[in-house]
N, C-alpha and C. Protein backbone atom coordinates (compact mmCIF):
# COMPACT_ATOMS: atom_id res chain seq x y z
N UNK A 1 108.00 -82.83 267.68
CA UNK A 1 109.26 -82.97 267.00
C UNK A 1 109.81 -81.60 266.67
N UNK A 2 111.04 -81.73 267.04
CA UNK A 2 111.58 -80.32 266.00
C UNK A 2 112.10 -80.43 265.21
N UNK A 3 113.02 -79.45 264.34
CA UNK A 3 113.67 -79.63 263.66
C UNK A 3 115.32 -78.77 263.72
N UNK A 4 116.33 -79.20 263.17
CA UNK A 4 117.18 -78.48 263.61
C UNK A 4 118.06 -78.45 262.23
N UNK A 5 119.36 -77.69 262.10
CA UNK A 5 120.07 -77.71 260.87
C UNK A 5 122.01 -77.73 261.78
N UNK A 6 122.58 -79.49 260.92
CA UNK A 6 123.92 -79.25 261.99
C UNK A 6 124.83 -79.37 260.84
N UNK A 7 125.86 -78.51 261.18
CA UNK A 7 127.29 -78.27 260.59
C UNK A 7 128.30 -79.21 260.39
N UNK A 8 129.08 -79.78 259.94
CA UNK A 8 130.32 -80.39 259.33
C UNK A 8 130.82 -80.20 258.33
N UNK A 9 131.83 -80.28 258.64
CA UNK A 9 132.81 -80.04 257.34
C UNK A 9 133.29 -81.42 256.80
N UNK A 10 132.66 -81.76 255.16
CA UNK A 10 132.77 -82.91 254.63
C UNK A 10 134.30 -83.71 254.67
N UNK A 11 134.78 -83.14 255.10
CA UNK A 11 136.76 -83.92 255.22
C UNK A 11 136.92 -84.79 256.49
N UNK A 12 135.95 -83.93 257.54
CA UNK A 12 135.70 -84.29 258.66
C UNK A 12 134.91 -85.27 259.16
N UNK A 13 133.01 -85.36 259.00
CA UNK A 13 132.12 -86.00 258.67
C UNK A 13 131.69 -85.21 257.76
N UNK A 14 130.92 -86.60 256.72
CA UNK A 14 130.26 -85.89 255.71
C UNK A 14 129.07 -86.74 256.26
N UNK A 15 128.22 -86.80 255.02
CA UNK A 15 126.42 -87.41 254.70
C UNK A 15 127.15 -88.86 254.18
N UNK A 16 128.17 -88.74 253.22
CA UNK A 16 128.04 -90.00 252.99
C UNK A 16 128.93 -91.30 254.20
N UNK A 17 129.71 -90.53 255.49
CA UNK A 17 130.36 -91.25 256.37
C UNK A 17 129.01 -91.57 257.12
N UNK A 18 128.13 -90.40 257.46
CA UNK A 18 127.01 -91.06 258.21
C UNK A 18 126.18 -92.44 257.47
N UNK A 19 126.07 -92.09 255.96
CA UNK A 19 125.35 -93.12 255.65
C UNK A 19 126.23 -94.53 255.86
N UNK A 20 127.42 -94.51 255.94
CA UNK A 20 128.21 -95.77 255.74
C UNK A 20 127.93 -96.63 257.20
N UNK A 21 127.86 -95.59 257.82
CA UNK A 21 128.04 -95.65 259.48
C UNK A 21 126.46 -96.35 260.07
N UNK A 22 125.72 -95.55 259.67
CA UNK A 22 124.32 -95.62 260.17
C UNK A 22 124.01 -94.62 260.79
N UNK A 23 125.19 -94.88 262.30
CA UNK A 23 124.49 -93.91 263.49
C UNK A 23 125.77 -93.55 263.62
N UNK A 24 126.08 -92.72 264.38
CA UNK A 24 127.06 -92.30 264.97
C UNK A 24 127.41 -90.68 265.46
N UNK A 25 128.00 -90.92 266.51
CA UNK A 25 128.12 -89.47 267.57
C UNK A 25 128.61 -88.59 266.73
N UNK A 26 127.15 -87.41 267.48
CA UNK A 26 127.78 -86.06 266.87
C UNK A 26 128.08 -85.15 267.95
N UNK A 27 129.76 -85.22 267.90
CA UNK A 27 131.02 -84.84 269.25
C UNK A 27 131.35 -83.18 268.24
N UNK A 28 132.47 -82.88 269.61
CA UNK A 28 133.41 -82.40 268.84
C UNK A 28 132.38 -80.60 269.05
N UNK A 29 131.29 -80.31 269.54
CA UNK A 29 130.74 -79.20 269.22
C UNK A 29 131.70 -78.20 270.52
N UNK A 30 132.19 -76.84 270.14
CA UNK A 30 132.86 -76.42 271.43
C UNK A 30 132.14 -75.27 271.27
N UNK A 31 131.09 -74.75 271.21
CA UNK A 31 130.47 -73.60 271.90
C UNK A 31 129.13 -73.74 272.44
N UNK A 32 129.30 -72.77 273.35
CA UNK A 32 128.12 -72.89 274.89
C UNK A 32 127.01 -72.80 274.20
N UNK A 33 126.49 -71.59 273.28
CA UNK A 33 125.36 -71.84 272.44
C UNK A 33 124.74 -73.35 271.79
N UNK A 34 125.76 -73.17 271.06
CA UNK A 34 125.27 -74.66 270.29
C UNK A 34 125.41 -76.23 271.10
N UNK A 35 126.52 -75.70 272.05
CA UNK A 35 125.97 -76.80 273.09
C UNK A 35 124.84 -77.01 273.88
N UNK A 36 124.26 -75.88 274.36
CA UNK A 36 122.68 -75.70 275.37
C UNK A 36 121.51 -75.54 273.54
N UNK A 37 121.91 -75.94 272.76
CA UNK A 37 121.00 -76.92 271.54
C UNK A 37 120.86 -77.75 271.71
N UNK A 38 122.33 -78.49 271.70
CA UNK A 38 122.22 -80.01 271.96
C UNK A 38 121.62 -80.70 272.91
N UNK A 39 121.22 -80.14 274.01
CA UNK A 39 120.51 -80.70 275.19
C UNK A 39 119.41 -80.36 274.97
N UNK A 40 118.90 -79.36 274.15
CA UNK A 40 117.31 -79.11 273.70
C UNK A 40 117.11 -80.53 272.82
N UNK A 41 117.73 -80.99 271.92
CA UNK A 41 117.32 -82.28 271.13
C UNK A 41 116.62 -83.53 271.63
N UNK A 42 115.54 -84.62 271.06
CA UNK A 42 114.92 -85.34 271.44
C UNK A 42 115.12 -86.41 270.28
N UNK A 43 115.60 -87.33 270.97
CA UNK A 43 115.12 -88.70 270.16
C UNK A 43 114.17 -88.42 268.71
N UNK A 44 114.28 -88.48 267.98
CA UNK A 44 113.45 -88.66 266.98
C UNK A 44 113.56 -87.54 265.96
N UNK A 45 113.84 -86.11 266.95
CA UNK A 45 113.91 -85.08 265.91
C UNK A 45 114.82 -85.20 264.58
N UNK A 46 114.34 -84.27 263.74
CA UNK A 46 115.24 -84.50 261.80
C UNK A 46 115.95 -82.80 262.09
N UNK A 47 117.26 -83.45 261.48
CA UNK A 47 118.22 -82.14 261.35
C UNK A 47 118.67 -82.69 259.88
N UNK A 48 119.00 -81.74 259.06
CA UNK A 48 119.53 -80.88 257.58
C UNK A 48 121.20 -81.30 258.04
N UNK A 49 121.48 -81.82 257.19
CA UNK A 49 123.50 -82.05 257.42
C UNK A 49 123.83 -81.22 256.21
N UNK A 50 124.98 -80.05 256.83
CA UNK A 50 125.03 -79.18 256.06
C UNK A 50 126.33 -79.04 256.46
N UNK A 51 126.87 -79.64 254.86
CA UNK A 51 128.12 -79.16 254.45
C UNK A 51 129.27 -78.21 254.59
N UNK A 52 129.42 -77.99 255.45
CA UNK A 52 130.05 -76.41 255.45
C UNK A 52 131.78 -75.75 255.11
N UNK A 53 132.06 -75.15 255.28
CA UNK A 53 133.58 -74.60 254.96
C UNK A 53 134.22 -75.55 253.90
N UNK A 54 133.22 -75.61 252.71
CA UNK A 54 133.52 -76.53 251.46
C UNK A 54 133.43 -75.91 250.16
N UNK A 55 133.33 -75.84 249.40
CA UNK A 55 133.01 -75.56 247.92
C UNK A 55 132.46 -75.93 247.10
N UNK A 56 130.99 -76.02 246.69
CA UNK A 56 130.20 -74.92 247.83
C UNK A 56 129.76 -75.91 248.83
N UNK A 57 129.29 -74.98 249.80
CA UNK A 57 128.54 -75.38 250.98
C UNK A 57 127.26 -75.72 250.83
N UNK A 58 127.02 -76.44 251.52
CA UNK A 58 124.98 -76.51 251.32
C UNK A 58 124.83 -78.16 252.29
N UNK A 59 123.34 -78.33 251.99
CA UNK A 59 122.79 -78.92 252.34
C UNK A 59 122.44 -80.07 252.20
N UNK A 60 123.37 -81.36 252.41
CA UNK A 60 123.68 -82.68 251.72
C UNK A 60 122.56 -83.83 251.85
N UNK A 61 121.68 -83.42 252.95
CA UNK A 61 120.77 -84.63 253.30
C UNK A 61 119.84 -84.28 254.90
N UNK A 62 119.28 -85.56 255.29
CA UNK A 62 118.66 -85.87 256.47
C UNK A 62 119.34 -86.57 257.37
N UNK A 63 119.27 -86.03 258.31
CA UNK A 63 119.51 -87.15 259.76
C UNK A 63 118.26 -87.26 261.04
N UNK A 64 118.82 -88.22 261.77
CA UNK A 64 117.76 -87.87 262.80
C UNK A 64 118.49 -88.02 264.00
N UNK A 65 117.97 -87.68 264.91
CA UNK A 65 118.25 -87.94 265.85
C UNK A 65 118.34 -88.90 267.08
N UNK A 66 119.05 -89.55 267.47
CA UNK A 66 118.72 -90.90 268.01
C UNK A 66 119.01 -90.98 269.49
N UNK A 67 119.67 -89.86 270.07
CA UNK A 67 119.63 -89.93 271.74
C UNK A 67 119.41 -88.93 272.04
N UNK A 68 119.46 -88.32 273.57
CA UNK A 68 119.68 -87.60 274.11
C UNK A 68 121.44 -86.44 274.30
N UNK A 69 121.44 -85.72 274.54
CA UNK A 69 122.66 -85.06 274.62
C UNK A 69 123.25 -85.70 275.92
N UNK A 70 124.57 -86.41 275.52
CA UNK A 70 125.44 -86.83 276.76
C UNK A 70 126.80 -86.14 276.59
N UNK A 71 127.66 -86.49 278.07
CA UNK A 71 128.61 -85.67 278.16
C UNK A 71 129.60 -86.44 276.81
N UNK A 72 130.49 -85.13 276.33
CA UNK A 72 130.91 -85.69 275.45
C UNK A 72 133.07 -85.81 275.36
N UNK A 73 132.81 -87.16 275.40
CA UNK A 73 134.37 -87.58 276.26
C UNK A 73 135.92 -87.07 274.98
N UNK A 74 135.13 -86.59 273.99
CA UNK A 74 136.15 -86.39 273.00
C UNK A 74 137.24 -84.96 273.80
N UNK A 75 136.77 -84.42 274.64
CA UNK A 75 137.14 -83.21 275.49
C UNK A 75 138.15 -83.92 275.86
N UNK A 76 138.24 -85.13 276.92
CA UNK A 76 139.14 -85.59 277.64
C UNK A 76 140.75 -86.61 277.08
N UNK A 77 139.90 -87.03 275.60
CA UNK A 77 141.38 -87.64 274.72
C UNK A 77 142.31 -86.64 274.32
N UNK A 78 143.38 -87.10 274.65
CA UNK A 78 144.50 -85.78 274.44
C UNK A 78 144.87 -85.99 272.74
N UNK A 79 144.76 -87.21 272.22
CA UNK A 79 144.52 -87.32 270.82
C UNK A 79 143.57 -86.82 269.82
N UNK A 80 142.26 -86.67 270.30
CA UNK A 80 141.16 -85.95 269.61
C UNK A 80 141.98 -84.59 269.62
N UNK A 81 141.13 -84.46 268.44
CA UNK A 81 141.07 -82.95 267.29
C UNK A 81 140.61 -81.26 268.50
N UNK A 82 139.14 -82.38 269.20
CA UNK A 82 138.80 -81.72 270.22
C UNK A 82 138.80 -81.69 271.76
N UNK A 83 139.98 -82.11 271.91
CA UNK A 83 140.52 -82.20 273.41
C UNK A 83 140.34 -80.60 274.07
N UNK A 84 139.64 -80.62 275.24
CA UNK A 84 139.75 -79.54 275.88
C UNK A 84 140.78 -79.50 277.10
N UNK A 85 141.95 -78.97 276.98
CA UNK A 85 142.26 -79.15 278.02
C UNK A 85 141.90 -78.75 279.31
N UNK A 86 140.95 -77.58 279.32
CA UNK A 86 140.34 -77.24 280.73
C UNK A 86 138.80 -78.62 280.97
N UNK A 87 138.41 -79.19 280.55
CA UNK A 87 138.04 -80.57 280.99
C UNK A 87 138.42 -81.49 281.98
N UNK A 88 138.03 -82.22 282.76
CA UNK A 88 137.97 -82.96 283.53
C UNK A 88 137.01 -84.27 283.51
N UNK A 89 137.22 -85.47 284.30
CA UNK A 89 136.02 -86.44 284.64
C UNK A 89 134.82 -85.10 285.66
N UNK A 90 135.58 -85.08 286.20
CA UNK A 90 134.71 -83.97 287.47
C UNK A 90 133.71 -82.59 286.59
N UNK A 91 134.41 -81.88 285.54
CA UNK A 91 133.74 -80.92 284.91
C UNK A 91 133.95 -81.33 283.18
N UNK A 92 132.81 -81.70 282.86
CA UNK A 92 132.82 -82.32 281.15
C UNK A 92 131.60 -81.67 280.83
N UNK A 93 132.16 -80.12 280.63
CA UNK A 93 131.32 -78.85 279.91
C UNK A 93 130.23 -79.56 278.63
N UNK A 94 131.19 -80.11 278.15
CA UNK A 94 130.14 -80.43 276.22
C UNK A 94 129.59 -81.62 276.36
N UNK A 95 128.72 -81.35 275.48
CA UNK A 95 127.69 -82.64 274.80
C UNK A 95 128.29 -82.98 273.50
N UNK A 96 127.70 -84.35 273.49
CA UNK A 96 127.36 -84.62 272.17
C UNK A 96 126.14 -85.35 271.58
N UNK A 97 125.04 -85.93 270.71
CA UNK A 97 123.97 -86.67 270.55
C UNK A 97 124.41 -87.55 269.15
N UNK A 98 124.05 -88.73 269.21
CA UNK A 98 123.59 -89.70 268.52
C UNK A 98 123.29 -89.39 267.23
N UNK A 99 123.73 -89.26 266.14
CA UNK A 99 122.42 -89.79 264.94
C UNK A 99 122.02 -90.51 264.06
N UNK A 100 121.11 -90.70 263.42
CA UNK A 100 120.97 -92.22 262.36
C UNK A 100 121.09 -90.91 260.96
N UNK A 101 121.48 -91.55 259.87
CA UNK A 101 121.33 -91.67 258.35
C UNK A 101 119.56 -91.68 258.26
N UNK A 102 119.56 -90.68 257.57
CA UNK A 102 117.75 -90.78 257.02
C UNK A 102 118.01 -90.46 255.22
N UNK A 103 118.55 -89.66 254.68
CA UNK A 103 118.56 -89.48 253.56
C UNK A 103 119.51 -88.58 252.62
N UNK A 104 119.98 -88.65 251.57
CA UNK A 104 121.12 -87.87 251.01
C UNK A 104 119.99 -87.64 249.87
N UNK A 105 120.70 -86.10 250.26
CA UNK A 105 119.65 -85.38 248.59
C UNK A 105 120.64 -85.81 246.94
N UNK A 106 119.65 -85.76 246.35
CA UNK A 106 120.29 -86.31 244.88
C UNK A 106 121.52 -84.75 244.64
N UNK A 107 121.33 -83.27 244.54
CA UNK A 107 122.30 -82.83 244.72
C UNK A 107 122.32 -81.75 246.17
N UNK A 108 123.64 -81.51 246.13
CA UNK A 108 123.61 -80.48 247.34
C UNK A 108 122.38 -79.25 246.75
N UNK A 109 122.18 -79.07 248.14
CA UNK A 109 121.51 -77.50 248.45
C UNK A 109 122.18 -76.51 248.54
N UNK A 110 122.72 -76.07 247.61
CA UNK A 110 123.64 -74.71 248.08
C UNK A 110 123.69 -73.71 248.56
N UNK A 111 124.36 -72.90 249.42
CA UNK A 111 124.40 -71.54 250.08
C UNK A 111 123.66 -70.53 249.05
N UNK A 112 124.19 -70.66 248.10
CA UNK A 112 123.45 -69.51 247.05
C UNK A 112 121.88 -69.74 246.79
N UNK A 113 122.06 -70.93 246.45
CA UNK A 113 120.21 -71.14 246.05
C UNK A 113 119.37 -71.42 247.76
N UNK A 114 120.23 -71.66 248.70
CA UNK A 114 119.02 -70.65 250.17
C UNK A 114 119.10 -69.47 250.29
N UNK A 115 119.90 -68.60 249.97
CA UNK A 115 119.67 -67.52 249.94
C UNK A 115 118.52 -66.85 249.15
N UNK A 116 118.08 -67.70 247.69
CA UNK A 116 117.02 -67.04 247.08
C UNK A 116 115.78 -67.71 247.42
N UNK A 117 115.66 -68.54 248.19
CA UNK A 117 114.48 -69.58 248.67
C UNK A 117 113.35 -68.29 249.23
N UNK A 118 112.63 -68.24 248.97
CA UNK A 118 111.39 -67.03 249.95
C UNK A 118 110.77 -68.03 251.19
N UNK A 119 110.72 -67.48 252.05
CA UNK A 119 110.46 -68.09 253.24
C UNK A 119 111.43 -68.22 254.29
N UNK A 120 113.16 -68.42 253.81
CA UNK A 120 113.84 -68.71 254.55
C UNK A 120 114.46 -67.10 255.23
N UNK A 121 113.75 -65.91 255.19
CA UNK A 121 114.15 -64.80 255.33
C UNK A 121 114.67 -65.01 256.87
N UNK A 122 114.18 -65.86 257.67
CA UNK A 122 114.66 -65.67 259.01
C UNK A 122 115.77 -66.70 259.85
N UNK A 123 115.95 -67.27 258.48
CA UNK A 123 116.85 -68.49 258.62
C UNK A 123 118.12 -68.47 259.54
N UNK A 124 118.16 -68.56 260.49
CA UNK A 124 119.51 -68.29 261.21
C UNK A 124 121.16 -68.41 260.27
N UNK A 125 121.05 -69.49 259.28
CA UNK A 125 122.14 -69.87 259.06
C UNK A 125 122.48 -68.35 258.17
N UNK A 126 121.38 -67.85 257.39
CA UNK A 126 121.48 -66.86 256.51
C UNK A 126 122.17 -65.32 257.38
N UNK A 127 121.64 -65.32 258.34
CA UNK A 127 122.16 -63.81 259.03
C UNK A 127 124.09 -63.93 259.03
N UNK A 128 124.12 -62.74 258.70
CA UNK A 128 125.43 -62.24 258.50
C UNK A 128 126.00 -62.37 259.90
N UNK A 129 127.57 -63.17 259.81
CA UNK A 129 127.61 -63.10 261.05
C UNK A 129 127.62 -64.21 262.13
N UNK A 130 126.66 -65.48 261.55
CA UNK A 130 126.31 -66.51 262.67
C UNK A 130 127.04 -67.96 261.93
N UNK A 131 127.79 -68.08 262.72
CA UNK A 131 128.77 -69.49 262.63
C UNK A 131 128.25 -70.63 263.74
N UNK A 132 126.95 -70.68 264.13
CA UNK A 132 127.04 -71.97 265.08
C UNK A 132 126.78 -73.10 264.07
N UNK A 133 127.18 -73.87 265.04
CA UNK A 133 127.46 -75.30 263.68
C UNK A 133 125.97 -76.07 264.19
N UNK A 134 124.95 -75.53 264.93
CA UNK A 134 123.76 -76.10 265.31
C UNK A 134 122.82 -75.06 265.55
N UNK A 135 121.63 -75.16 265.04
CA UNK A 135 120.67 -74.26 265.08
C UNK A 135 119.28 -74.56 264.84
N UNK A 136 118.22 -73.85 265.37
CA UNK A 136 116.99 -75.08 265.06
C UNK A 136 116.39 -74.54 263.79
N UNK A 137 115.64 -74.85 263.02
CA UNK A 137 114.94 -74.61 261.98
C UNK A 137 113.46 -74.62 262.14
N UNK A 138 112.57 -73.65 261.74
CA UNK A 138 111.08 -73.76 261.72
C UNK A 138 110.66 -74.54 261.10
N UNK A 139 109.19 -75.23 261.38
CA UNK A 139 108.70 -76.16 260.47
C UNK A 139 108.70 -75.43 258.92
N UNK A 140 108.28 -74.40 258.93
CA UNK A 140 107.83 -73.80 257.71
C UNK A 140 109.59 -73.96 256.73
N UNK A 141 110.52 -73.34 257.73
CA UNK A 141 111.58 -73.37 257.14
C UNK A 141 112.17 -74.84 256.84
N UNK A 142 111.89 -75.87 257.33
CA UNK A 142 112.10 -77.18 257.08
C UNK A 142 111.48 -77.85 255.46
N UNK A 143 110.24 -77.61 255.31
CA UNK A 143 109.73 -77.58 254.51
C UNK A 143 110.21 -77.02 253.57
N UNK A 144 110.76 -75.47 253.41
CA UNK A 144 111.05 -75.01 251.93
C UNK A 144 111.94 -75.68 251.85
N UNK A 145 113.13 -75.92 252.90
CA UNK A 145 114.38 -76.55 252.55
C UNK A 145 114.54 -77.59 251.92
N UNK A 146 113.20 -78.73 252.13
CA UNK A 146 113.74 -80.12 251.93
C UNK A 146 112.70 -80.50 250.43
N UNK A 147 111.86 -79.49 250.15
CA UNK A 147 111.64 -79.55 248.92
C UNK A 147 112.47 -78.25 248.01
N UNK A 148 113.06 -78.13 248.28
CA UNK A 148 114.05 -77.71 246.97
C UNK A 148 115.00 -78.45 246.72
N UNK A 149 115.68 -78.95 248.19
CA UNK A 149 116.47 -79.98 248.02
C UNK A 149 115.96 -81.45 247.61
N UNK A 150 115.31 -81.68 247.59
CA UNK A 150 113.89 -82.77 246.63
C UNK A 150 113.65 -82.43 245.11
N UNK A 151 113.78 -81.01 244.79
CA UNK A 151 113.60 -80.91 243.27
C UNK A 151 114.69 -80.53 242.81
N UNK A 152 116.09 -80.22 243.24
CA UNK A 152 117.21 -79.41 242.59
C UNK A 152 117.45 -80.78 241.93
């Protein structure tokens, strides 16, 4: 199993639309990085839903993962948010994967209090600089995360 940490902005999807939902596609990603993530993902793996470009930001809960990375058709609606227009049926660059609702922390995890977490020194989300809205997380780093967010 791995673990991973994915981005939304609560206006957009939050923790509590997934929980309403159950499962539901996570579209809409437009960079090559965090897209060749999404095809690293497996059925089962747990990703951190983390709040982002909010006030404050942090770390709202659990998800899991429930498919594989498929092509993702939100590229091709000229109505979606994320229509690409260089897309095609023939070339459909992005993914998207599946996920289920696993758990909402009693409060957010905030940007400030991971920053003072010890352990998370190598945390991708922490480096100055890095905006992917998907990234994987170490076990070790999984762990500090989801017990602080367990005791805050």
């Amino acid at each position: 199993m791995q673990y991973w940490l994915m981005k939304s902005e609560p206006e957009v999807f939050s923790i509590e639309d997934l929980a309403r939902l159950g499962t539901a596609p996570w579209d809409g990603v437009r960079n090559y990085q965090a897209r060749n993530l999404l095809q690293e993902m497996k059925p089962g793996d747990l990703f951190l839903f983390y709040h982002s470009s909010c006030t404050p930001p942090g770390i709202a809960g659990i998800g899991r993962i429930a498919s594989s990375a498929y092509p993702d058709r939100t590229a091709l609606d000229n109505a979606s948010p994320y229509h690409d227009p260089k897309a095609s049926e023939a070339r459909l660059p992005w993914k998207a994967v599946d996920v289920t609702y696993q758990e909402r922390f009693p409060r957010l995890l905030g940007l400030s209090s991971l920053r003072n977490l010890p352990g998370l020194e190598d945390l991708a989300l922490l480096r100055r600089g890095n905006r992917l809205s998907v990234m994987p997380v170490s076990p070790k780093e999984w762990e500090v995360m989801v017990l602080a967010a367990r005791e805050e």
